[in-house]
Protein backbone atom coordinates (compact mmCIF):
# COMPACT_ATOMS: atom_id res chain seq x y z
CA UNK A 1 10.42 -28.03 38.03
CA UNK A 2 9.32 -26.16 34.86
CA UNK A 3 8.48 -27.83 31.57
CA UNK A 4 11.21 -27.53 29.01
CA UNK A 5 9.92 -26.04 25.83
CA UNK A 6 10.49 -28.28 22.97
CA UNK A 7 8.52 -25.82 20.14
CA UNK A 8 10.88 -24.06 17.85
CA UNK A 9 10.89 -20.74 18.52
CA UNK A 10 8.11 -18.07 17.92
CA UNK A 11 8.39 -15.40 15.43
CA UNK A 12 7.47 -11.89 16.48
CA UNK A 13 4.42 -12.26 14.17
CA UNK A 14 2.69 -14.85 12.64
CA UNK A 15 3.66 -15.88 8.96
CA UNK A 16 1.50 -14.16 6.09
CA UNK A 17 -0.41 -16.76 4.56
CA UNK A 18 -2.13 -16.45 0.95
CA UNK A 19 -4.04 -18.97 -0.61
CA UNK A 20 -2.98 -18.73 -4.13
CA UNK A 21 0.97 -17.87 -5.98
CA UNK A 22 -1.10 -14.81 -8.03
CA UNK A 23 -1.93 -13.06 -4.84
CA UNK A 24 1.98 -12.74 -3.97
CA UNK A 25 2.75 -8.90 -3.80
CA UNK A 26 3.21 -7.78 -7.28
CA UNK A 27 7.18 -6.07 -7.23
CA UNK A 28 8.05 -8.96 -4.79
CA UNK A 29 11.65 -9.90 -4.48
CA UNK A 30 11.82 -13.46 -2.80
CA UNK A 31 13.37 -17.14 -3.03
CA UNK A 32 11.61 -20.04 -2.61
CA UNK A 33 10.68 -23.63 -1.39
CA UNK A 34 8.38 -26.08 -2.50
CA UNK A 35 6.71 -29.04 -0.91
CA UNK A 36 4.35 -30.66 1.19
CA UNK A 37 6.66 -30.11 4.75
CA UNK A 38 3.92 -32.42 6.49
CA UNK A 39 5.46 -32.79 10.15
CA UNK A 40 8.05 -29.66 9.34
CA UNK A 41 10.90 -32.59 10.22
CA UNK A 42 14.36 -32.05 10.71
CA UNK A 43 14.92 -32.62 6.32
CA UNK A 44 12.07 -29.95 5.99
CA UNK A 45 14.32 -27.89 8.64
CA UNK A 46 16.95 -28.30 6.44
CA UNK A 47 15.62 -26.92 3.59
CA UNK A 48 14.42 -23.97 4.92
CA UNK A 49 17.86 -23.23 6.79
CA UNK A 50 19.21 -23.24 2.87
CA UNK A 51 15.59 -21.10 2.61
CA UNK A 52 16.74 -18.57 5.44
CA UNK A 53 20.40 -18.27 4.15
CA UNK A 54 19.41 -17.56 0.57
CA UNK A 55 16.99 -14.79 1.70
CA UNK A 56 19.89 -13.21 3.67
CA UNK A 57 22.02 -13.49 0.89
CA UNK A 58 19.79 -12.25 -1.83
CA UNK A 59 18.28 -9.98 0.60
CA UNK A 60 14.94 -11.33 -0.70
CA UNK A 61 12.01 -12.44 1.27
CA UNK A 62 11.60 -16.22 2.15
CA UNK A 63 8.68 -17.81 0.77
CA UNK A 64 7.17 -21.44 1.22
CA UNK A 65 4.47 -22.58 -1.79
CA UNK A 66 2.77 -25.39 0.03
CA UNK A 67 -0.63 -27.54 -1.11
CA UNK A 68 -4.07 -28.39 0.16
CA UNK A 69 -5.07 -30.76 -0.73
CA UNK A 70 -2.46 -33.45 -1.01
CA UNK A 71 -0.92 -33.69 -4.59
CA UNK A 72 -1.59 -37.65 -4.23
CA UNK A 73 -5.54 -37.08 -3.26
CA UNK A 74 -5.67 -35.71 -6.57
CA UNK A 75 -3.64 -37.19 -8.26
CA UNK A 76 -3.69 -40.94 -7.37
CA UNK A 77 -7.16 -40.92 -5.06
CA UNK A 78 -5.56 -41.11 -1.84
CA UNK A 79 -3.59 -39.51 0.51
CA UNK A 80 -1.14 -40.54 3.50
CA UNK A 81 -2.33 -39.58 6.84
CA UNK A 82 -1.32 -35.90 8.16
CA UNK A 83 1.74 -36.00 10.71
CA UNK A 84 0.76 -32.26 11.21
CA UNK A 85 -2.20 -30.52 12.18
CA UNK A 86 -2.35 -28.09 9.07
CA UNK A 87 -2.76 -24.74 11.20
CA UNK A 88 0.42 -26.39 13.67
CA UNK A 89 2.00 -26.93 10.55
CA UNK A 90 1.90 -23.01 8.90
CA UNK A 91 3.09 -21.77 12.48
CA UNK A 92 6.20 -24.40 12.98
CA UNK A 93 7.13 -22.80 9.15
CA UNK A 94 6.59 -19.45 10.83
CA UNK A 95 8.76 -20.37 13.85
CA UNK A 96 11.46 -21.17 11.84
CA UNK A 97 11.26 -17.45 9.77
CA UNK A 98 9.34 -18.27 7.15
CA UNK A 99 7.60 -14.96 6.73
CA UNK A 100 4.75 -15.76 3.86
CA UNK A 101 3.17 -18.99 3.40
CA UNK A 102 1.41 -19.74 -0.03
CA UNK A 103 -1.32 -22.78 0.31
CA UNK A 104 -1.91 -23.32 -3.14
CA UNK A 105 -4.99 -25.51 -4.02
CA UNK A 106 -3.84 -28.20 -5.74
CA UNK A 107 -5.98 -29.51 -8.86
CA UNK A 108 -5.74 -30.83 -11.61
CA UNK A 109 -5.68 -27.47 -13.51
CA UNK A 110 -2.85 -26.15 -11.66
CA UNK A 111 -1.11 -30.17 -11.51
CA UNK A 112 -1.54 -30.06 -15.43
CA UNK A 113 0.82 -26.78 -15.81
CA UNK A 114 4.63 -27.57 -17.38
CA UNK A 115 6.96 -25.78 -15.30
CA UNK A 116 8.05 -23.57 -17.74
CA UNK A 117 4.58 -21.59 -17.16
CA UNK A 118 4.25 -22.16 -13.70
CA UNK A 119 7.87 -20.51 -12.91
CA UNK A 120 6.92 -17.58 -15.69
CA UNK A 121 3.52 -17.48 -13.48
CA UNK A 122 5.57 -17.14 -10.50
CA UNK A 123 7.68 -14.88 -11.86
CA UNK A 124 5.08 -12.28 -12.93
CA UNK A 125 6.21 -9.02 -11.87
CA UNK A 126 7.66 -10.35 -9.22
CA UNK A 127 11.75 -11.39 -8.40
CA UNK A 128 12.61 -14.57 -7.67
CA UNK A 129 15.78 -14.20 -6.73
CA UNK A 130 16.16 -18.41 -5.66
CA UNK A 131 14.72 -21.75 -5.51
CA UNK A 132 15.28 -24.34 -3.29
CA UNK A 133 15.51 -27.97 -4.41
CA UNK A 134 16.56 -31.11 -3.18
CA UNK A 135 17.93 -33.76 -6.04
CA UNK A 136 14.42 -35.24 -5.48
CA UNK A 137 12.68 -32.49 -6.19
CA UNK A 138 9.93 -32.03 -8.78
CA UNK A 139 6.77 -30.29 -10.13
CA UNK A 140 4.63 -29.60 -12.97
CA UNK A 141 2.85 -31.49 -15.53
CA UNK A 142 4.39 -35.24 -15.58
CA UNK A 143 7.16 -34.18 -12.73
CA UNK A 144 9.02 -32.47 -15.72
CA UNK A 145 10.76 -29.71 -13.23
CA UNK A 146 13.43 -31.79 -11.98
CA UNK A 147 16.25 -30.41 -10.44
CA UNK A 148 18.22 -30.69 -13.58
CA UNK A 149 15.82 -29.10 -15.71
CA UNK A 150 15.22 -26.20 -13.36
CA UNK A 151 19.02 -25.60 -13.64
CA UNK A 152 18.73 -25.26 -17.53
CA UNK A 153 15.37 -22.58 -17.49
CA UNK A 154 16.63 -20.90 -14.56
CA UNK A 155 19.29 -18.27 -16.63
CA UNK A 156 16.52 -17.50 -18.63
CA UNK A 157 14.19 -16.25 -16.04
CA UNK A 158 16.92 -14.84 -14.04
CA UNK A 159 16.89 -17.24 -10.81
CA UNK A 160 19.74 -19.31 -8.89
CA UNK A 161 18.95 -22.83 -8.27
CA UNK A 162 20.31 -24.33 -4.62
CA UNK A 163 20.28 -27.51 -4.30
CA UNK A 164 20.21 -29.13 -0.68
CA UNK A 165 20.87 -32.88 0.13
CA UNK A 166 18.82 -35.05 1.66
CA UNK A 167 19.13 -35.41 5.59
CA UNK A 168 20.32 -39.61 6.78
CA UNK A 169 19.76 -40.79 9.84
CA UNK A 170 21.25 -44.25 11.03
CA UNK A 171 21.44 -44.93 7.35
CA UNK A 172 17.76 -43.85 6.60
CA UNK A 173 16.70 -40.74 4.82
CA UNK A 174 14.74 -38.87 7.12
CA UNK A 175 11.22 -38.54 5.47
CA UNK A 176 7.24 -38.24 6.06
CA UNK A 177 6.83 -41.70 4.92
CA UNK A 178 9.53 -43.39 7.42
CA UNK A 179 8.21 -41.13 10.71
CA UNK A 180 4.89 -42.72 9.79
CA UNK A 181 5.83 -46.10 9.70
CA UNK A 182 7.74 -45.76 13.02
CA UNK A 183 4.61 -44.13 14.82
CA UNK A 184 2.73 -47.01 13.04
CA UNK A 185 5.33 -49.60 15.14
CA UNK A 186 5.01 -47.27 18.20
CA UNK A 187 8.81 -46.44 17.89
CA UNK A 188 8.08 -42.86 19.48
CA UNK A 189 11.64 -42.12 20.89
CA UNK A 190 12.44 -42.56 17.20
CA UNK A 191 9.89 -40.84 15.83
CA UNK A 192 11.05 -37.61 18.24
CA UNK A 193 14.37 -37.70 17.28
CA UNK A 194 13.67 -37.28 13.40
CA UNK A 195 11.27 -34.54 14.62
CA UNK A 196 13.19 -32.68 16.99
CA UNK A 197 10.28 -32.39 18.97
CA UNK A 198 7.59 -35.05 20.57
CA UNK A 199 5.07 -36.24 18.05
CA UNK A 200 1.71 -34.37 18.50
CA UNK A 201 -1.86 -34.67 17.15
CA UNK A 202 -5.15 -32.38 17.36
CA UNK A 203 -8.84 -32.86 17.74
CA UNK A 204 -11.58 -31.87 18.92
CA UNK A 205 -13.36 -33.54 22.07
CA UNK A 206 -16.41 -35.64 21.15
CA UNK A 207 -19.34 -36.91 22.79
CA UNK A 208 -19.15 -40.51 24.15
CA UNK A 209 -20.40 -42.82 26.06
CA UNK A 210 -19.00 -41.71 29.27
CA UNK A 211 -17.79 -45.97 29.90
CA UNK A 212 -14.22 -44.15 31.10
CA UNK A 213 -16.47 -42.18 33.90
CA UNK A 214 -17.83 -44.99 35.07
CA UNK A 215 -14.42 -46.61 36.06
CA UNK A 216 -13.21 -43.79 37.08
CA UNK A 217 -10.95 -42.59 34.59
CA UNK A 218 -13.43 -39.85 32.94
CA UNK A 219 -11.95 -39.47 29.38
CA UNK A 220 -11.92 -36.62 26.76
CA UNK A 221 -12.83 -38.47 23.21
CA UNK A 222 -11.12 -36.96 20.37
CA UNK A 223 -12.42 -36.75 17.11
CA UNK A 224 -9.71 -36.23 14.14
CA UNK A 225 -11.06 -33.77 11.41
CA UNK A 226 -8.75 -34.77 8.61
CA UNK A 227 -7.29 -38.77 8.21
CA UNK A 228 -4.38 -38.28 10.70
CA UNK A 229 -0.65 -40.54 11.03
CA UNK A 230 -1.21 -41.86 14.92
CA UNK A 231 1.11 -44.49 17.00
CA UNK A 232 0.37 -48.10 17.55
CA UNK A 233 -2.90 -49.09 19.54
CA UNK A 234 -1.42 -48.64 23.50
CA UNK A 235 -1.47 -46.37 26.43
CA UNK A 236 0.67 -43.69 26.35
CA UNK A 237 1.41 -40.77 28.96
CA UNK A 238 0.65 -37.61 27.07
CA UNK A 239 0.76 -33.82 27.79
CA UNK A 240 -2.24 -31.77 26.71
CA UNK A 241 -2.50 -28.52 25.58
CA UNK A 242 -5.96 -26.05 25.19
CA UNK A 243 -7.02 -22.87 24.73
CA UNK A 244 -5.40 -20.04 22.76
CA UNK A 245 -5.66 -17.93 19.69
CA UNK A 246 -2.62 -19.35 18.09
CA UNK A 247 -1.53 -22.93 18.00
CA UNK A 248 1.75 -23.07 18.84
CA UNK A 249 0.77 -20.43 22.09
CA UNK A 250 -2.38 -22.38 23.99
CA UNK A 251 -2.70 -21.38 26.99
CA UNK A 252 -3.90 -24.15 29.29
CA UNK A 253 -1.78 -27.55 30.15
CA UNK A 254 -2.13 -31.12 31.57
CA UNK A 255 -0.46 -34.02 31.87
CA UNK A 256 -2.41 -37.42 31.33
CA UNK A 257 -2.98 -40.92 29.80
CA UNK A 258 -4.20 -41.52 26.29
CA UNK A 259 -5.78 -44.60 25.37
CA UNK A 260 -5.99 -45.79 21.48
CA UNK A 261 -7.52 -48.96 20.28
CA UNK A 262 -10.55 -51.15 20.10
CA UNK A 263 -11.08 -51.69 23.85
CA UNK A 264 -11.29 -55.03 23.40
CA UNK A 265 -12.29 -55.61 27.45
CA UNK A 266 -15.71 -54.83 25.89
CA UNK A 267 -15.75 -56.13 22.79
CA UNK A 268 -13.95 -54.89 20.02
CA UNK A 269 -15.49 -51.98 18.25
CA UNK A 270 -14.11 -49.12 16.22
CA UNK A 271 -10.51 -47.50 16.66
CA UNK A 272 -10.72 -45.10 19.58
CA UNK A 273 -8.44 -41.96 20.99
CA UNK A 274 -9.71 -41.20 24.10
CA UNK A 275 -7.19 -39.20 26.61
CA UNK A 276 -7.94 -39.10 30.84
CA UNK A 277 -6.75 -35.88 32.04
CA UNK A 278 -5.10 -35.16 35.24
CA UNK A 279 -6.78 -33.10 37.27
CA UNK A 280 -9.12 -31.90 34.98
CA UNK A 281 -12.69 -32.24 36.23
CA UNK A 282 -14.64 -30.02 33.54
CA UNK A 283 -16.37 -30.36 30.15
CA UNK A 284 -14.38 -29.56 27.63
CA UNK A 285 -17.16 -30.90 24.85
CA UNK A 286 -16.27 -28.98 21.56
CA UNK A 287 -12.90 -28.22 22.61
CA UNK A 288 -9.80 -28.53 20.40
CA UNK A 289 -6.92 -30.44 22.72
CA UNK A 290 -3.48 -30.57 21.33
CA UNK A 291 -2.17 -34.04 22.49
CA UNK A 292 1.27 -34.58 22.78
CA UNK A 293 3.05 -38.07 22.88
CA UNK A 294 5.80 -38.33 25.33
CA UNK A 295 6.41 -42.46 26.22
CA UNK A 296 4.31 -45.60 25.51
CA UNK A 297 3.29 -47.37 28.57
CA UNK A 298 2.04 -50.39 27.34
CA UNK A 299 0.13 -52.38 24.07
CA UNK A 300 -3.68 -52.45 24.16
CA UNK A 301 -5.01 -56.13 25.82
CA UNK A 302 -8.56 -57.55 27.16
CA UNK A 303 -8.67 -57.83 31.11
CA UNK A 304 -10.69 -60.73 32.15
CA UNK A 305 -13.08 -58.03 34.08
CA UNK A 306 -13.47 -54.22 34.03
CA UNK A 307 -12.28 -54.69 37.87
CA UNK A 308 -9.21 -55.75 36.73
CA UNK A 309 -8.74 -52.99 33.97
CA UNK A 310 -9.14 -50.45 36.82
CA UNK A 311 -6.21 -52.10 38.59
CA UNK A 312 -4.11 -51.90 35.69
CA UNK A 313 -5.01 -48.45 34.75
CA UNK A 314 -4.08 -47.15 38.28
CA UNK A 315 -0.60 -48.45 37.68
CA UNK A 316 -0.85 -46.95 34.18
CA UNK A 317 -1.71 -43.58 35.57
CA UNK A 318 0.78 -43.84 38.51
CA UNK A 319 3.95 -44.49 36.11
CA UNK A 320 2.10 -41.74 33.53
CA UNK A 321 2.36 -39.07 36.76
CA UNK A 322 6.14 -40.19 37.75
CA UNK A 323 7.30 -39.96 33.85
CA UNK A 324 6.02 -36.96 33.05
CA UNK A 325 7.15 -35.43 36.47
CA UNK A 326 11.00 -36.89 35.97
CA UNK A 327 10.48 -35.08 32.17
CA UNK A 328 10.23 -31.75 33.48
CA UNK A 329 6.08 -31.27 34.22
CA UNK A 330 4.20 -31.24 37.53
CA UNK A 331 1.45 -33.58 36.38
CA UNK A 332 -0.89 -30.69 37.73
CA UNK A 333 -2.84 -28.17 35.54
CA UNK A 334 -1.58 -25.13 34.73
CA UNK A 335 -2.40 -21.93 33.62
CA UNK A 336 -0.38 -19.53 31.43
């Protein structure tokens, strides 16, 4: 049976990215969005559907002025953990039309500017014809560009304001900050569902100490380049993605079994995502792995023997194979 896609889908071309609001195209005629978008969930969808309809409308072209790094790393010394691999992140905004992404560095120079001169910044020779905002919305120095106070400058530099409303879900604003609490409680049918897509991280594959080999169950060891939003220590089945120029088009595919946690059946030692692919007997040492969470099989424990931990993770690996098959994958590599 063939998988079912669950990626949004592709634009012809890739989005235009620039890493800075004076490099837009001087002469530019274009509406606008502002945030974070970190997962590209279905309230970020919502904005830029208002996004997509106001650049038909104005016949303008639809922008997104996003930030790296996160406002709160700068501005209160820490940051929440990614629920998007940044480059996944760009090309889910390009999927949905987005056709020029700016990541702005965000400092303290740029945090510092009212919004009065970052909109006549914006505005330089340029048209901004709109700008999305959600009653929550603000920027500038102190959070002064509220929605409200947007409303009141925008006449002046000739823009329309459009205001879009928050998305609920069973009673719950759908937001960054609940999807990671719900991965952090393992909730991942949840977690999918504000998505609108399975929860997915990426790293690259490690070196380690080869223990999973040794049982059996040789394991790819992932190593996460940025602090990034995971589910609850368990076993999950997963399907695993490789190889490709653009990262929402890799080319290669397994199913398998990811393991995160301490391993306590050795001792306890540091937090550990380690994922056993099926099928897959190569060395994929360097290798960026997309790994994609589809159903959590069970919480991490300590077996009384590593004997007894194989046993277990034979069952894990049989109900990883039948789940993944009954969700529309072979549980066999493939190649695209």
């Amino acid at each position: 049976m063939p998988a079912r896609s669950t990626e949004p889908a592709r634009p012809a071309r890739p989005p235009r990215v620039v890493h800075d609001i004076d490099q837009l195209p001087v002469g530019l005629r274009f509406v606008l969005a502002i945030g974070m978008f970190d997962g590209v969930h279905r309230g970020h969808r919502r904005i830029i559907a208002a996004l997509m309809r106001a650049a038909a409308r104005f016949d303008a072209e639809p922008v997104v002025l996003t930030f790296h790094p996160h406002h709160a790393l700068v501005l209160r010394g820490s940051a929440p953990p990614l629920l998007c691999d940044p480059a996944e992140r760009l090309a889910l905004l390009g999927a949905l039309g987005v056709s020029t992404i700016v990541v702005q560095r965000f400092d303290h120079d740029f945090a510092d500017q009212p919004p009065e001169a970052f909109l006549e910044r914006l505005c330089s020779g340029r048209g901004l014809a709109a700008l999305v905002m959600t009653a929550e919305s603000a920027f500038g120095r102190d959070r002064a560009g509220s929605l409200a106070a947007i409303r009141r400058l925008a006449p002046e530099l000739g823009f329309r304001v459009i205001e879009v409303s928050r998305l609920a879900s069973h009673g719950l604003t759908v937001s960054s900050t609940v999807l990671r609490s719900w991965l952090a409680a393992g909730r991942l049918a949840d977690v999918r569902r504000l998505l609108g897509r399975p929860y997915a991280v990426v790293g690259r594959v490690a070196r380690g100490d080869a223990r999973g080999r040794g049982l059996g169950y040789p394991t790819a060891n992932l190593d996460l380049a940025e602090p990034v939003a995971l589910p609850a220590d368990g076993i999950y089945a997963v399907r695993v993605s490789w190889d490709g120029a653009r990262p929402l088009e890799l080319a290669r595919h397994a199913d398998g079994v990811a393991s995160l946690g301490v391993r306590p059946t050795f001792g306890a030692g540091a937090r550990t995502f380690e994922v056993h692919l099926f099928e897959v007997d190569e060395d994929l040492y360097g290798t960026r792995l997309r790994v994609e969470f589809v159903r959590r099989l069970r919480g991490e424990r300590r077996f009384a023997s590593a004997a007894a931990l194989v046993r277990q993770m034979d069952r894990d690996a049989a109900r990883a194979r039948s789940l993944l098959r009954s969700n529309g994958t072979t549980g066999r590599l493939a190649r695209h």
